[in-house]
N, C-alpha and C. Protein backbone atom coordinates (compact mmCIF):
# COMPACT_ATOMS: atom_id res chain seq x y z
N UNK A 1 150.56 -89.84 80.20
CA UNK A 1 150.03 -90.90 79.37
C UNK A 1 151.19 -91.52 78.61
N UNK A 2 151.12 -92.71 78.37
CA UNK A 2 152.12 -93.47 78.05
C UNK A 2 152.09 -93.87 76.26
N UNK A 3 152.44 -94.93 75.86
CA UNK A 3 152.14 -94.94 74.32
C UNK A 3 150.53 -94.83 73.61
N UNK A 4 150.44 -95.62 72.46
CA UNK A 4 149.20 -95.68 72.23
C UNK A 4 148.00 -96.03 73.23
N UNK A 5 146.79 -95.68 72.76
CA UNK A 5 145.57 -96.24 73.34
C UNK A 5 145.48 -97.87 73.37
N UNK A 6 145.29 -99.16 74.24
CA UNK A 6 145.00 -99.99 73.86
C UNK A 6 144.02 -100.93 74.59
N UNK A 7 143.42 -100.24 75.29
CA UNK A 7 142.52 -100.78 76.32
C UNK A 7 141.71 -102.00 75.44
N UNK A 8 141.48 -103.20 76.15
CA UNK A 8 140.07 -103.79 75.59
C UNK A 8 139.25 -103.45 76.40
N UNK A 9 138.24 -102.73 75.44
CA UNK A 9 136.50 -102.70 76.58
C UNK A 9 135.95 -103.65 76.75
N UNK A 10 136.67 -104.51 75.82
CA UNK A 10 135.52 -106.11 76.45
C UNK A 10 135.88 -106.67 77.39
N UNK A 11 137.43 -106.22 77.91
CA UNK A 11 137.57 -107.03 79.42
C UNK A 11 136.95 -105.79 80.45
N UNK A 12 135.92 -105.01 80.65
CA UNK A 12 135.51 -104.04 81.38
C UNK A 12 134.42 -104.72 81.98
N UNK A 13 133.99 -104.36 83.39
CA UNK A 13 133.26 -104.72 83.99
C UNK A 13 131.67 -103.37 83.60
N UNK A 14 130.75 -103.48 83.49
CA UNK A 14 129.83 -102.50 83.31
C UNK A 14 129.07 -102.56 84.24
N UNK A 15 128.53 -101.69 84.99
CA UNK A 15 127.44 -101.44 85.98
C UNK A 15 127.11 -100.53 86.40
N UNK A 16 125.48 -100.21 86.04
CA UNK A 16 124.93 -98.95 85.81
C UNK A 16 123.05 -99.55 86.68
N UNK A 17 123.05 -98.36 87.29
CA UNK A 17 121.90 -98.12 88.12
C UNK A 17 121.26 -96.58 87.90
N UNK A 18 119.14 -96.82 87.27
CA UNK A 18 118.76 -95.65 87.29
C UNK A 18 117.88 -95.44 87.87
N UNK A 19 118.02 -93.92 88.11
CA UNK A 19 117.60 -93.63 89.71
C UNK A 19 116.73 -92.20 88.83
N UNK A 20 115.61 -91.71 88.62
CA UNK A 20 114.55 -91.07 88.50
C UNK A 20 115.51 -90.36 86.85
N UNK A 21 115.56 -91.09 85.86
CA UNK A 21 116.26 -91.24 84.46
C UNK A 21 117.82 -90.85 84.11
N UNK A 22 118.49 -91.17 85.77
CA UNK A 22 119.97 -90.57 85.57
C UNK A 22 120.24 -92.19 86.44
N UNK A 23 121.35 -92.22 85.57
CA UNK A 23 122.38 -93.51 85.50
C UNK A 23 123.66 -93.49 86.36
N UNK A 24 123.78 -93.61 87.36
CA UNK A 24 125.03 -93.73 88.14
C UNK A 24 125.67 -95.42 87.14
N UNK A 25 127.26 -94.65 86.89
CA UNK A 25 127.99 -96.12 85.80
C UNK A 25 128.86 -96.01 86.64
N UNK A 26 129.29 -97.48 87.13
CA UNK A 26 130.74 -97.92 87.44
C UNK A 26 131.36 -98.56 86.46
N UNK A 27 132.40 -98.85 86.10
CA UNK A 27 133.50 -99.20 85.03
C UNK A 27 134.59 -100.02 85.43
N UNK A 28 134.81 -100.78 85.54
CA UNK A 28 136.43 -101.62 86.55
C UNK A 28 137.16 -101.74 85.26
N UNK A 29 138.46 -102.24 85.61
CA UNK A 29 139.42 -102.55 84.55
C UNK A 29 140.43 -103.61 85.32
N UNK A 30 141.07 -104.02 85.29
CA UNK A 30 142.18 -104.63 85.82
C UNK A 30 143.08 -103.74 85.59
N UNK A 31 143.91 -103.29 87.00
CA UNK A 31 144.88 -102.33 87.13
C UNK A 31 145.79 -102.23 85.89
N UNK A 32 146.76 -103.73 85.74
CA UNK A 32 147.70 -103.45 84.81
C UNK A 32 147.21 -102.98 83.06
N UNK A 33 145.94 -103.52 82.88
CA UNK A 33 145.27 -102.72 81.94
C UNK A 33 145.37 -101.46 82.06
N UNK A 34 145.12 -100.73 82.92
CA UNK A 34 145.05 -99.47 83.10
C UNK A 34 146.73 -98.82 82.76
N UNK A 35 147.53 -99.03 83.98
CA UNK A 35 148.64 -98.36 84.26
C UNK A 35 149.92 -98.98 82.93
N UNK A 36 149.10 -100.01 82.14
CA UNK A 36 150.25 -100.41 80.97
C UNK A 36 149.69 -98.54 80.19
N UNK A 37 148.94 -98.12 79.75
CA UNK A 37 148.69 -96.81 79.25
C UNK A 37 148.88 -95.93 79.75
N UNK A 38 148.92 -95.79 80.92
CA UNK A 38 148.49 -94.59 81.86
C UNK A 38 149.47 -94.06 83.10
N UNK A 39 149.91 -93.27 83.88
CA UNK A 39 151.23 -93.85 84.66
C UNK A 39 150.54 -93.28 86.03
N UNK A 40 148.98 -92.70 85.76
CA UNK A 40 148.61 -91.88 87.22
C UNK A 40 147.30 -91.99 87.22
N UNK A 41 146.01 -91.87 88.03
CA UNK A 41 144.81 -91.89 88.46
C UNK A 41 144.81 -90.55 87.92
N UNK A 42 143.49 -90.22 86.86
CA UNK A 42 143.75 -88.87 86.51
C UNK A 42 141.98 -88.55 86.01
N UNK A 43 141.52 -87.79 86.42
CA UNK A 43 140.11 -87.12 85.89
C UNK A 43 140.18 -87.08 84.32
N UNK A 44 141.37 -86.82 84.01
CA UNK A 44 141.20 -86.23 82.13
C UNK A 44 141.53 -88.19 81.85
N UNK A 45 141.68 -88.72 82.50
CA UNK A 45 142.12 -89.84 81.77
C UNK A 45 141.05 -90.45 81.53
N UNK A 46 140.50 -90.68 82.82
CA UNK A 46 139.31 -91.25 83.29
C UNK A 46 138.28 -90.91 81.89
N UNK A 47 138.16 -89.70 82.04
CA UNK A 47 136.97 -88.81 81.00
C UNK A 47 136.97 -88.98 79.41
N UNK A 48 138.55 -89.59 78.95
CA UNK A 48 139.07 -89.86 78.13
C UNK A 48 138.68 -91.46 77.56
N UNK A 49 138.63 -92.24 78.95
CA UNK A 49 138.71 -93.75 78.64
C UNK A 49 136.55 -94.14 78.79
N UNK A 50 136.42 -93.08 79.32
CA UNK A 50 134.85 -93.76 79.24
C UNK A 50 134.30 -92.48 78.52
N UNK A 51 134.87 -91.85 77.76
CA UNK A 51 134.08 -91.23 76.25
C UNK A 51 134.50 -92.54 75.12
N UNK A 52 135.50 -93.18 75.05
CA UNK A 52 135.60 -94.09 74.44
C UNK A 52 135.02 -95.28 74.62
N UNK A 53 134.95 -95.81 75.90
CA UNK A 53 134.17 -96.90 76.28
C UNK A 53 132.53 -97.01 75.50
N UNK A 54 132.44 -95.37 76.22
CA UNK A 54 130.73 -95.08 75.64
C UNK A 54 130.70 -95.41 73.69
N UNK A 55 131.33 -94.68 73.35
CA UNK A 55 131.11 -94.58 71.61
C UNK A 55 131.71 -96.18 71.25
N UNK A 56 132.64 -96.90 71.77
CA UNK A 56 132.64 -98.13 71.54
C UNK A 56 131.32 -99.21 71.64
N UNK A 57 130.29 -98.65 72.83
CA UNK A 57 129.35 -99.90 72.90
C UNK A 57 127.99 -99.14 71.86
N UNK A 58 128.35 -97.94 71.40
CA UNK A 58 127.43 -97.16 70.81
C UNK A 58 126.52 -96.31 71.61
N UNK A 59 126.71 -96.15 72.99
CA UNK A 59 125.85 -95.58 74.16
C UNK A 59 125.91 -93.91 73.54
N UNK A 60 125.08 -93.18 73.39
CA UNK A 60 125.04 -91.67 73.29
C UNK A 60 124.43 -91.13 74.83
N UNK A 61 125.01 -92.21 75.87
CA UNK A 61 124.88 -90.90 77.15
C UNK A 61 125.91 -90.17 77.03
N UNK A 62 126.38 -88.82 77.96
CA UNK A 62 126.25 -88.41 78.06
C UNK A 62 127.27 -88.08 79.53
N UNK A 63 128.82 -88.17 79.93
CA UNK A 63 129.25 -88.43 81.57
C UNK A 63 129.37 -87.32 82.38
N UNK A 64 129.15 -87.10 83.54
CA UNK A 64 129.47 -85.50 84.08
C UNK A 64 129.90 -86.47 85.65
N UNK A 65 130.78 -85.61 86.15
CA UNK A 65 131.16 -85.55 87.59
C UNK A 65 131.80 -87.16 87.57
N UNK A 66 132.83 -87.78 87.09
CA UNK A 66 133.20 -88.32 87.05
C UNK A 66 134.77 -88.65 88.30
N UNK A 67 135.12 -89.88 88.19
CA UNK A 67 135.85 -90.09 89.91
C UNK A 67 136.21 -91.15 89.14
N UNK A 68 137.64 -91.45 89.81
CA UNK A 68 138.65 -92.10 89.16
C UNK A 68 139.11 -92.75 90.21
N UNK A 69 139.68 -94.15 91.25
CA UNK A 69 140.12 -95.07 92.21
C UNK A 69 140.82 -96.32 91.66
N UNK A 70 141.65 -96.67 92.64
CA UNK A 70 142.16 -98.15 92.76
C UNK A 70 142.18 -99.01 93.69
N UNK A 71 141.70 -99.91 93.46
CA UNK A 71 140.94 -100.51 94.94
C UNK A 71 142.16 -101.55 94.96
N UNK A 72 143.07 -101.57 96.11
CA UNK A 72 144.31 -102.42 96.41
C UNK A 72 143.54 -103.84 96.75
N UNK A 73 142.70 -103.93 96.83
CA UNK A 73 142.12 -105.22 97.44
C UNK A 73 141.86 -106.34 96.31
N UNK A 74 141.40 -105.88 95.61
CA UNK A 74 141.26 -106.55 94.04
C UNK A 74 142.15 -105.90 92.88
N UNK A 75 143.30 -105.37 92.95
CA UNK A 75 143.96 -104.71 91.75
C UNK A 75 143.22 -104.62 90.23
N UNK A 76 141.94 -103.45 90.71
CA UNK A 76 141.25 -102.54 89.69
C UNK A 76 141.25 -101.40 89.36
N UNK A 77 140.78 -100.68 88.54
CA UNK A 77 140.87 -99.33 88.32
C UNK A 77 139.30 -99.18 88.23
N UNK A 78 138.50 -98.21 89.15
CA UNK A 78 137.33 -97.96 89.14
C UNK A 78 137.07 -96.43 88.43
N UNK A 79 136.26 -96.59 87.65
CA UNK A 79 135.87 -95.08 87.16
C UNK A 79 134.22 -95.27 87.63
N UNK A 80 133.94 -93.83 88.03
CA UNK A 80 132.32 -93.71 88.32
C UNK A 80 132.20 -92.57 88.15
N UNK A 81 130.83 -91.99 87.52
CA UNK A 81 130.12 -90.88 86.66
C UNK A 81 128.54 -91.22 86.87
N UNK A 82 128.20 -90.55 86.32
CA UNK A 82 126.29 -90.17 86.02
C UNK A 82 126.60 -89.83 84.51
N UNK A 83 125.74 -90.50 83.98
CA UNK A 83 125.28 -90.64 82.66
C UNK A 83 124.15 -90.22 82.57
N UNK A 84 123.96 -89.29 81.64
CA UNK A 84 122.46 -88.32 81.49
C UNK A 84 121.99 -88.92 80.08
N UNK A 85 121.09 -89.14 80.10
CA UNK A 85 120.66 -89.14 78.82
C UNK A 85 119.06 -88.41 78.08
N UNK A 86 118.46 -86.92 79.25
CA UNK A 86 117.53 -86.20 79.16
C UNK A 86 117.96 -85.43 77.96
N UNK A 87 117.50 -84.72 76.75
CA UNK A 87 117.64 -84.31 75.44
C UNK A 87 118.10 -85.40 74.23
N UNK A 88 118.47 -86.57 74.27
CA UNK A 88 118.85 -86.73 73.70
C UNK A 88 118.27 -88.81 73.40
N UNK A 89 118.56 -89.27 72.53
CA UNK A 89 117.72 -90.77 72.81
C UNK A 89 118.56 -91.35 73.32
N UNK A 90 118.20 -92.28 74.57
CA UNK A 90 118.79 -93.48 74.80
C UNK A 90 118.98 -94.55 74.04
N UNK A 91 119.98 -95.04 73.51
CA UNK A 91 119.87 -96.12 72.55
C UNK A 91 120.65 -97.31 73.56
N UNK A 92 120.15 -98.62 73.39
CA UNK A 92 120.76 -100.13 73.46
C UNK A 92 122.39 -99.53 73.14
N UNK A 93 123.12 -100.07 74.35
CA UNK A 93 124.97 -100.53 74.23
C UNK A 93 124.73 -101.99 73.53
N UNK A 94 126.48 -101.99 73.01
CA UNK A 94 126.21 -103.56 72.57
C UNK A 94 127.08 -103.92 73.58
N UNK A 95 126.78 -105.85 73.50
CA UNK A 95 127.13 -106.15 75.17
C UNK A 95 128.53 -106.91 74.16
């Protein structure tokens, strides 16, 4: 990991699909967003940048089994997880 944190979440792409009350989330970024912080595709990073993403839009899900990519075709950084939100309330993200 490189200097400070400085991602904007507002340039993040959000997209989330639920499937019997579990949320498959995709996340994009624009690569150099990513790799100006970061110097490698990394699970702890990943897990790192969308626990923050989440508490930034105010979401109290919840991420497990999370996957980290870079799609050369569009220079993005894809993160994808399942978001649970069984025990606990779903509340409104802000957009």
């Amino acid at each position: 990991m490189k200097g400070g944190f400085a991602l904007n979440f507002d340039n993040f792409i959000d997209t989330r699909i639920e499937k019997n009350g579990l949320y498959k989330l995709v996340l994009e970024m624009a690569a150099h967003e990513y790799y100006d912080d970061y110097d490698e595709l990394n699970k702890d990073y990943a897990m790192n940048i969308l626990d923050s993403y989440l508490q930034y839009r105010g979401d109290d899900g919840r991420p497990s089994d999370v996957e980290i990519e870079y799609d050369d075709e569009y220079d993005i950084v894809r993160i994808k997880a399942n978001i649970h939100y069984l025990g606990n309330d779903h509340t409104t993200f802000r957009m």
